[in-house]
Every structure is written in C-alpha cells, then in structure tokens.
Protein backbone atom coordinates (compact mmCIF):
# COMPACT_ATOMS: atom_id res chain seq x y z
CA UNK A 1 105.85 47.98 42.56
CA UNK A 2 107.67 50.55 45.06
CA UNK A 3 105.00 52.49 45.51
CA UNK A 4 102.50 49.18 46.33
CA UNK A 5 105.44 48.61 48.76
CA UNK A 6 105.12 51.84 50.14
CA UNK A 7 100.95 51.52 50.44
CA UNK A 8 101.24 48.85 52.83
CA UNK A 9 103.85 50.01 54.57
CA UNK A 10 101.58 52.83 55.67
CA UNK A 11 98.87 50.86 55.86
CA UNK A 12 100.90 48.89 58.45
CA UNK A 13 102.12 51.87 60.31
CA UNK A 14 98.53 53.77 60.12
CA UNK A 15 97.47 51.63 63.82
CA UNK A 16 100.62 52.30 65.40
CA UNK A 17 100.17 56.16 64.56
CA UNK A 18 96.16 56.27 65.60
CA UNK A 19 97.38 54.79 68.95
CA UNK A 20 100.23 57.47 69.40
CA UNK A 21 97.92 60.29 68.94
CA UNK A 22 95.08 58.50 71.01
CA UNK A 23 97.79 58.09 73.66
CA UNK A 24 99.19 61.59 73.70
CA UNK A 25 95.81 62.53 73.74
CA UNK A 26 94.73 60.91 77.02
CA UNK A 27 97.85 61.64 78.66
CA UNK A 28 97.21 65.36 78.38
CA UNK A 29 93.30 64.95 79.46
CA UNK A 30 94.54 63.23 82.44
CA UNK A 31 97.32 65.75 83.32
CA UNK A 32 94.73 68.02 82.98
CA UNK A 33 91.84 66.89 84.98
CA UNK A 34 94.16 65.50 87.76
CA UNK A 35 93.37 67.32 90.91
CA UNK A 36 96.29 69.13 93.53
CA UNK A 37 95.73 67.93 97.09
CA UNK A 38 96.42 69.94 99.69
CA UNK A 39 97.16 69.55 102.96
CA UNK A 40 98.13 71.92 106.00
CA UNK A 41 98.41 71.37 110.29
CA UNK A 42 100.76 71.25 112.68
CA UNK A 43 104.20 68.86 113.42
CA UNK A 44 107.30 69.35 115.25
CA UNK A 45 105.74 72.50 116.75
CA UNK A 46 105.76 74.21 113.90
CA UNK A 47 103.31 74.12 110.33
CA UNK A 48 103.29 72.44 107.57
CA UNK A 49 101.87 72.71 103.56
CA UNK A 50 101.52 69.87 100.96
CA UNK A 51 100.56 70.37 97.53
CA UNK A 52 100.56 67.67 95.35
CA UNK A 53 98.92 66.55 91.92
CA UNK A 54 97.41 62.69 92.40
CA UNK A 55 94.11 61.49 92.26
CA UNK A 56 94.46 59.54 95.33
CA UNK A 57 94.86 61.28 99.20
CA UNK A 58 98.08 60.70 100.34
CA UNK A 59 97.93 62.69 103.60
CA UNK A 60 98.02 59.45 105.68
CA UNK A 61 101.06 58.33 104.22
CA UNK A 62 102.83 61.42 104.29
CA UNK A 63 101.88 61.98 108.01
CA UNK A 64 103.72 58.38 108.84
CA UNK A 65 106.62 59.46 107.24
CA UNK A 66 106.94 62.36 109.58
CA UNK A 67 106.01 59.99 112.88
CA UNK A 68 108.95 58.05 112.13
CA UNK A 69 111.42 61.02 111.92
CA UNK A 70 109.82 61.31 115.35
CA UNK A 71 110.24 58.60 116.83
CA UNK A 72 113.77 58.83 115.38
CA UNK A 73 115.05 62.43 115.47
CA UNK A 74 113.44 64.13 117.90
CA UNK A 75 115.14 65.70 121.33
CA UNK A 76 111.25 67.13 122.32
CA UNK A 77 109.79 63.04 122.00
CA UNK A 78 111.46 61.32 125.49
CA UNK A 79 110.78 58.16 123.95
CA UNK A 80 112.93 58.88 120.22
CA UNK A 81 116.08 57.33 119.74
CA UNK A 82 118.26 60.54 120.26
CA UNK A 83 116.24 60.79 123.17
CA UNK A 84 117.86 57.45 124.01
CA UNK A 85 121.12 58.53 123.01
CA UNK A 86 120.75 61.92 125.16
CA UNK A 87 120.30 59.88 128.56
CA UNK A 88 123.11 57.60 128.06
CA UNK A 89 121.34 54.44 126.55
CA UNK A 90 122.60 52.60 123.38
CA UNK A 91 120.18 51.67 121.06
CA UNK A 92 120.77 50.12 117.60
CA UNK A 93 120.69 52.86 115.27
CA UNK A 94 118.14 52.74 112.41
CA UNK A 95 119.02 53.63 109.29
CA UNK A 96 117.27 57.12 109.14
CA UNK A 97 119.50 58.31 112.39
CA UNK A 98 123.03 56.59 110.99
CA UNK A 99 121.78 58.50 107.37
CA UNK A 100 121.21 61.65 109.27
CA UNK A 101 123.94 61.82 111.43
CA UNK A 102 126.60 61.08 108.47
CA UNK A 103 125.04 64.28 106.82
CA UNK A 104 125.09 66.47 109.66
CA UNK A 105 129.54 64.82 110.52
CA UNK A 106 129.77 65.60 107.28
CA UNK A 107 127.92 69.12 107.07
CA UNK A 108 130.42 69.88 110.13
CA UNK A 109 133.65 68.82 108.88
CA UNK A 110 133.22 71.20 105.50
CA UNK A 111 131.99 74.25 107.54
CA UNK A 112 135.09 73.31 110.13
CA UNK A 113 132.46 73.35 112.80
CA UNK A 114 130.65 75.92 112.37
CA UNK A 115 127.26 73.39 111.76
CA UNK A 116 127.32 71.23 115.11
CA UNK A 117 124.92 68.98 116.77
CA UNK A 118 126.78 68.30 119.86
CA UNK A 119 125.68 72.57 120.42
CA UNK A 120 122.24 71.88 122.33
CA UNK A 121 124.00 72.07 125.95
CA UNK A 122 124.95 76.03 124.63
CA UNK A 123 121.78 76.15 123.20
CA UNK A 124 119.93 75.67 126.48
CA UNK A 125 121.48 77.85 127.86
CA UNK A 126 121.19 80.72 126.31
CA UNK A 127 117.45 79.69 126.31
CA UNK A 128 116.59 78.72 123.08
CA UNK A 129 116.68 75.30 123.82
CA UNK A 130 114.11 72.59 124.42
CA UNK A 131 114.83 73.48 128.14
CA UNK A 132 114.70 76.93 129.66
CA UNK A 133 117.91 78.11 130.96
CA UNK A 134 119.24 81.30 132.73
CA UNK A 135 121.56 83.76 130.76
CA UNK A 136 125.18 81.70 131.33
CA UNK A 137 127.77 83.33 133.27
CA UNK A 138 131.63 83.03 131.67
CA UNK A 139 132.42 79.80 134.02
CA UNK A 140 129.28 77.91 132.69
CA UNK A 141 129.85 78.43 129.39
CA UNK A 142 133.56 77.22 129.58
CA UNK A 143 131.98 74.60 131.45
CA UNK A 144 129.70 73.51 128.62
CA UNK A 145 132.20 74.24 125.97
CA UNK A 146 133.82 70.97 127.29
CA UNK A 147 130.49 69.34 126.24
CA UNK A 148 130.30 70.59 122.94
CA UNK A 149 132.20 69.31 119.62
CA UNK A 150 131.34 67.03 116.94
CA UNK A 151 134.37 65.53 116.95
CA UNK A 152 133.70 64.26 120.14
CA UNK A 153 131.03 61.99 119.14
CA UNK A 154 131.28 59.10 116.61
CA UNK A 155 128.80 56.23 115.26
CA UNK A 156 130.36 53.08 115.39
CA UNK A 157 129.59 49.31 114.49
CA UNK A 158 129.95 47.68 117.87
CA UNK A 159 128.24 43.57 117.93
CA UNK A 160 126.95 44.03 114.68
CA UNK A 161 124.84 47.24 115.40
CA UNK A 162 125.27 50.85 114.94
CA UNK A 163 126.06 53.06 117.87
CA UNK A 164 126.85 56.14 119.03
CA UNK A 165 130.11 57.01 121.41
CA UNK A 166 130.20 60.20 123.37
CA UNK A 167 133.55 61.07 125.06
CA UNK A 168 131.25 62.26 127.80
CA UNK A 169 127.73 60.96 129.28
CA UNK A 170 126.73 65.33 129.16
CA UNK A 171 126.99 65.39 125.22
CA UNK A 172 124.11 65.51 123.75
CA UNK A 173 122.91 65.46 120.09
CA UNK A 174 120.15 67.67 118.70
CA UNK A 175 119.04 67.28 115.22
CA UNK A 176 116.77 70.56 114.97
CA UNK A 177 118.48 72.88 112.99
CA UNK A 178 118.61 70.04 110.11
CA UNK A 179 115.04 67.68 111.20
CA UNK A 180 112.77 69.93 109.86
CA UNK A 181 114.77 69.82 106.43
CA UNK A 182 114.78 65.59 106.73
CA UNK A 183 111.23 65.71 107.20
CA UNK A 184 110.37 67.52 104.37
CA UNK A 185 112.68 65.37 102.17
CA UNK A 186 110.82 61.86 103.93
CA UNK A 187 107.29 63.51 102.71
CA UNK A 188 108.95 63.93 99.11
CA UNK A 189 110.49 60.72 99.22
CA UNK A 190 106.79 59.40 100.12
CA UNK A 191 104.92 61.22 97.00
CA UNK A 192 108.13 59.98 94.81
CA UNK A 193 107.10 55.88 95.78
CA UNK A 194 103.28 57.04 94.97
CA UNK A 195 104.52 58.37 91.75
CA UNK A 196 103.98 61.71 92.14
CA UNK A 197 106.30 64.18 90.29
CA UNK A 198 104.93 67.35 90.64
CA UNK A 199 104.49 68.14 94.52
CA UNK A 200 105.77 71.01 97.20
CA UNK A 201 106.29 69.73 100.58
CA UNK A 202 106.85 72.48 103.45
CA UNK A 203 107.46 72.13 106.58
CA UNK A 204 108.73 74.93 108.98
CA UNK A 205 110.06 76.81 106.08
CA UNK A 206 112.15 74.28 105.27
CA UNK A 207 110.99 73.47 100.91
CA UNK A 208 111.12 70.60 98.42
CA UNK A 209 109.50 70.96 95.12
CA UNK A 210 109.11 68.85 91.98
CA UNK A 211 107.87 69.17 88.53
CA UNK A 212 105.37 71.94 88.68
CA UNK A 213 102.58 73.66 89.89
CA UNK A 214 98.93 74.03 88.80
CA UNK A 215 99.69 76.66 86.41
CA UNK A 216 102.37 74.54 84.98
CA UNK A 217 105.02 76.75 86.00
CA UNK A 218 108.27 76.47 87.99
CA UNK A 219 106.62 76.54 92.21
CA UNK A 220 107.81 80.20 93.18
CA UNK A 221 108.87 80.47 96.87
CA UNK A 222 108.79 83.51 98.63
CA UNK A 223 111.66 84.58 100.68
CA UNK A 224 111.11 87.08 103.56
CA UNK A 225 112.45 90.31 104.75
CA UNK A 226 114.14 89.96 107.79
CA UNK A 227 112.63 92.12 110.75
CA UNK A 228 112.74 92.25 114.26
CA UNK A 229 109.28 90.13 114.07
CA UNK A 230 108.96 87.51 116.71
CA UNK A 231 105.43 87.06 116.07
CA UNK A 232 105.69 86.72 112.48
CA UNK A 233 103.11 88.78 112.05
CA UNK A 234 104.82 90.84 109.25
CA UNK A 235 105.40 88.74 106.35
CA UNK A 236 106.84 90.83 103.56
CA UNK A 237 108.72 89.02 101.20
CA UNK A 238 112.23 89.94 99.67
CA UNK A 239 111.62 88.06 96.94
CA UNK A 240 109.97 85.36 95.43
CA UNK A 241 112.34 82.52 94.11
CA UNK A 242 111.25 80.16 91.15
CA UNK A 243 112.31 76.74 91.87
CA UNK A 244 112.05 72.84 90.80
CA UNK A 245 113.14 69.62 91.54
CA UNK A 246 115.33 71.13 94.75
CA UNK A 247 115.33 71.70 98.47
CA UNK A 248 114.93 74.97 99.78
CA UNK A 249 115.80 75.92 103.35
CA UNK A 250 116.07 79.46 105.38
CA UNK A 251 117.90 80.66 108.62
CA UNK A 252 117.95 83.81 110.17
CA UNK A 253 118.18 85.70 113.55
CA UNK A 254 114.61 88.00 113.18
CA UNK A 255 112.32 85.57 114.69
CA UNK A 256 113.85 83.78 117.33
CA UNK A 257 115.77 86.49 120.23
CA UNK A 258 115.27 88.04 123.00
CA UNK A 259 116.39 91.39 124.66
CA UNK A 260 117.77 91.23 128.48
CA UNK A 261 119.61 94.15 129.66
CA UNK A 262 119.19 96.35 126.32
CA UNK A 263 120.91 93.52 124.39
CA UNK A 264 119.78 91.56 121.76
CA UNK A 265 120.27 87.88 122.04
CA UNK A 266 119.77 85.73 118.39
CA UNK A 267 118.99 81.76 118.47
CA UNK A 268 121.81 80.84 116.37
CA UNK A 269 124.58 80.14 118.90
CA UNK A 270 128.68 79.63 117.45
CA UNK A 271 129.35 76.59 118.74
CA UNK A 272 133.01 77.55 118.88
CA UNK A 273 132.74 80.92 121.52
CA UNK A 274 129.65 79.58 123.02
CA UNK A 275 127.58 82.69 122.62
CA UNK A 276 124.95 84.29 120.30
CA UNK A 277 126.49 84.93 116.94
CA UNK A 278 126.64 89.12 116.24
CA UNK A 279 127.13 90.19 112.56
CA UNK A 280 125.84 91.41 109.61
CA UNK A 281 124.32 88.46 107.96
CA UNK A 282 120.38 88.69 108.76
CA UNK A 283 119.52 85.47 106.71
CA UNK A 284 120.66 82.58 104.29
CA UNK A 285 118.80 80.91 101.87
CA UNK A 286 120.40 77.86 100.38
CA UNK A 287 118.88 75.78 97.86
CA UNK A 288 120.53 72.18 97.60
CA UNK A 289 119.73 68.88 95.96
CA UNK A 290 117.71 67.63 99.04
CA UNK A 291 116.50 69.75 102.04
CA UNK A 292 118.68 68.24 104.93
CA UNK A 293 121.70 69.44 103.48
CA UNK A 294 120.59 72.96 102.34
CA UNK A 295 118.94 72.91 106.11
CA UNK A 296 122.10 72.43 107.56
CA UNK A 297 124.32 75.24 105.08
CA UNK A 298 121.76 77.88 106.21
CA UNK A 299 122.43 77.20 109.63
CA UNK A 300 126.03 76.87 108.77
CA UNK A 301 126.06 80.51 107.06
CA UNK A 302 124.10 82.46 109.78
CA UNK A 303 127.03 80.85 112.15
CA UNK A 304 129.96 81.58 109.69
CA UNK A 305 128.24 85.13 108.65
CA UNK A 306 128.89 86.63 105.03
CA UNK A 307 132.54 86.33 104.37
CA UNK A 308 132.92 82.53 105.24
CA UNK A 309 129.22 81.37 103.66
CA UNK A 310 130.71 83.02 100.53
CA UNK A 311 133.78 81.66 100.50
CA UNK A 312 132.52 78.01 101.07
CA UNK A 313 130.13 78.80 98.24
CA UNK A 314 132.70 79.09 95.93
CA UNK A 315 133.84 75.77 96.96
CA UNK A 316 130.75 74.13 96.48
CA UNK A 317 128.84 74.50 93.13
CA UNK A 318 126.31 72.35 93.83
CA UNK A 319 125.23 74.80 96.58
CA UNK A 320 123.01 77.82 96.02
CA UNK A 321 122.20 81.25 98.54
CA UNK A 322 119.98 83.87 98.77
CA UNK A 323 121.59 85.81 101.43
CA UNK A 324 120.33 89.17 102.99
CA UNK A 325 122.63 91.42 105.35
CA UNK A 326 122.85 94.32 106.89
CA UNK A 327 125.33 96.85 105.45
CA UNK A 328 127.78 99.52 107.11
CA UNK A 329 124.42 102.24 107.42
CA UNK A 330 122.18 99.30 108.61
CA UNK A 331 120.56 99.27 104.66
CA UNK A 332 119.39 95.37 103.58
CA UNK A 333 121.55 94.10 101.03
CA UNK A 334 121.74 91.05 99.17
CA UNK A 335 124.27 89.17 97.84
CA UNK A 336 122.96 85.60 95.96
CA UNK A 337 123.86 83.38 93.34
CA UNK A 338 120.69 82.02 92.28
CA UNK A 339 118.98 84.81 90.77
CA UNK A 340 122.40 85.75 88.24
C-alpha cells in the first residue's frame, strides 16, 4: 500500500519535474544566444560606451535619459534649468535637480567643503571653466571667494515649488564635476526599467556596471597611469579593476592643466584658497553604490589630497579608492582599499 502511495506520488510530481528541467533549460539557451548591444558617440563634450545584453536596441531610450540631464544639469545648455538658476531666474525645480543638488549639499557637508558647486566663479577663472578667463590676480580671487560657498545657497519650498536661494545674484551652481556621474547612473536606471541586469554604462570615465559581461565574468575596468598627457594619447593602465553591480568614477590632475610662467596649473581648484590644488595625490578612484556619489568623492579626494581622502575613508565603509600619488622621490605609489 505505501509504496502504491509512493507510485503516484511520483507519478504526480513527474510533470512538475519535466517542466523544471525544460525551464532551466530554455533559460540558459536564451542567456546564451542573447546578444550585447553596443553603443558609443559623443555627449556632454565628452564620449560615451554602452554595453548591454537585450535583444531589443535600447540606444534611443538611453540617449533621452541623457537629454533630460541636459536640459536639467547643464551650465554649457543656456536654456537648462541651472542655466536658469545661474542668471537669476527661479524656476520650479524638477525632481532630478532637487535629487542632485541634495547629493552634491550633502557630498559637501561630509568633505567640510572640500566638494563645492558654488566653485565655478574660481573655476573660470583660473580657466578651466565653461568661460575663458585670465590667470586671477590676489584681489579677484578674494573677490570671488565672496561668491563661493555651499552654504551660501539653499533649496527651499517657496508657493508650493522647489527653489533655489543664493545669498548673492553672482553665485552660481555648476554640476560638472558630479553630471557626468548622474548621467551614467540615468542610462543604468534606463536598462534597469527595460530589465536589463547585466549592462556597463560609461560616460566620460565616469562607470556603472551590473551583472556581467559576455564572458560571464565580473566587467574589469581599467584604471590609468597618471601622466602629464593632455591629449590622452597615452593610455597605459595602472590597473585593471574587476567590478559589479557599482559605480565607478576617476579624478585626477594629468589631463586637464596648463603651464604659464614655468608653472603648472591643475583643473581641480580648492574651493577654500581659491587656487589650483598642489600635492601629491595624482588621482582617486572611488567606487560607490551609484556613480554621482563616487563622482563627487573623487573630486572630493583630489581637493582634500591623500591624508584627508584617507581619513574620510575610514569613516565611510561604504566607500571604496584606488588612489595613485606621487611619493617623496616623485615614484607612483598606490594606496587602495579595493584590491586588499
């Protein structure tokens, strides 16, 4: 009797098991024979790479994603809303500039200022800007230190909308050094709603990955040596970084300068002395839960220099660096918690 029992029993489960293995089966022909798109160009005056694995092209998509954080974000487009904000207007804020300017207050308040973008006025310039300026004498700059703070701008509800306050009509905001970094994470977000999982989105240098890549491995993102390389046409890499299901972003001070007088002037400006930063960090590499915020550490760290970075580090577990400096015989070093 128990083992008639036990006869149908298995006859009963026998479907369920042929549609398990029929299942599993399918699911690994069509992870197999589903293609990676990719897609490469130009935005925000810079390039961009997608690789993704769908069936469908999703280019279209992805490319309104990043018009938006145009329209929105961006000090080059006259028409965007920090545009707006930059000539003394006060439009409603959308919820893409209210999300990005709580990371970027935020970002500032942990790295006591060091992250700032109230710093485009210094940024100009010094000429890195997206206006050409003359090298600033000392009264200028103490002149456009007075225009430069992030506590001296705040977003407030005012009639039911969300708007920005400046203390003074000259501030202005600049989202570059953490835009690039949003855009990538608006692409992800994009692939995420198509139900993509395994993707890498890079724009500008600035990296988000998922899942894997076609050889069903962890992505692996190169990292390169810092020289005096304006051109970019050397592009040895330090290392190469395996990474998932992140946001990778880099900063450094050996593409963007210029030499006037003998001296070398780097694009990352301390938004505290006004002038170029000058020390022995050459680059940071952070790798964060979304790009925006590891965007904004690198900048962060290439302002703060070695010390600092690595003393907020241990603050903040959630954050990872790669960080490359120069030491006391001019020798690259490294000093990272990701690869230990």
């Amino acid at each position: 009797m128990t083992n008639n029992k036990q006869h149908r029993r298995l006859i009963w489960q026998l479907p369920f098991l042929v549609l398990l293995i029929v299942g599993t089966i399918l699911i690994v022909r069509q992870n197999a024979t589903t293609p990676y798109q990719h897609h490469e160009g130009m935005v925000f005056g810079t390039t961009y790479h997608f690789t993704y694995k769908s069936n469908d092209d999703l280019h279209q998509e992805m490319m309104a994603a990043l018009q938006e954080v145009d329209r929105t974000l961006s000090a080059f487009n006259p028409e965007s809303m920090v545009s707006a904000v930059n000539q003394g207007k006060q439009p409603a804020l959308n919820g893409m500039f209210r999300e990005l300017y709580t990371l970027a207050r935020q970002v500032s308040e942990e790295t006591d200022g060091a992250f700032d973008i109230t710093v485009a006025p210094l940024v100009n310039a010094w000429g890195f800007g997206f206006r050409q300026g003359q090298m600033p004498g000392e009264k200028q700059l103490d002149s456009l230190r007075q225009l430069v703070g992030y506590q001296k701008v705040e977003m407030k509800q005012l009639e039911g909308q969300y708007q920005i306050v400046k203390q003074a009509p000259g501030i202005m905001l600049d989202f570059s050094a953490i835009a690039k970094g949003y855009g990538s994470d608006r692409v992800a977000d994009c692939l995420r709603r198509h139900g993509v999982t395994d993707f890498m989105v890079e724009i500008g240098g600035e990296i988000v990955v998922s899942g894997k890549n076609s050889k069903q491995e962890k992505w692996r993102i190169g990292v390169t040596k810092p020289a005096d390389d304006s051109l970019a046409v050397n592009e040895e890499l330090q290392t190469i970084l395996p990474l998932t299901d992140a946001g990778m972003a880099t900063s450094g001070n050996y593409r963007n300068f210029y030499y006037q007088g003998g001296k070398k002037y780097a694009h990352t400006i301390d938004p505290l002395s006004g002038r170029p930063v000058q020390h022995s960090l050459l680059s940071a590499t952070v790798v964060a839960a979304n790009c925006a915020t590891a965007d904004a550490y690198a900048t962060a760290f290439m302002v703060m220099g070695m010390e600092k970075a690595k003393a907020l580090l241990k603050r903040h577990s959630e954050l990872k660096a790669y960080l490359i400096y120069a030491d006391d015989k001019g020798q690259l070093q490294v000093w990272d918690n990701l690869t230990k």
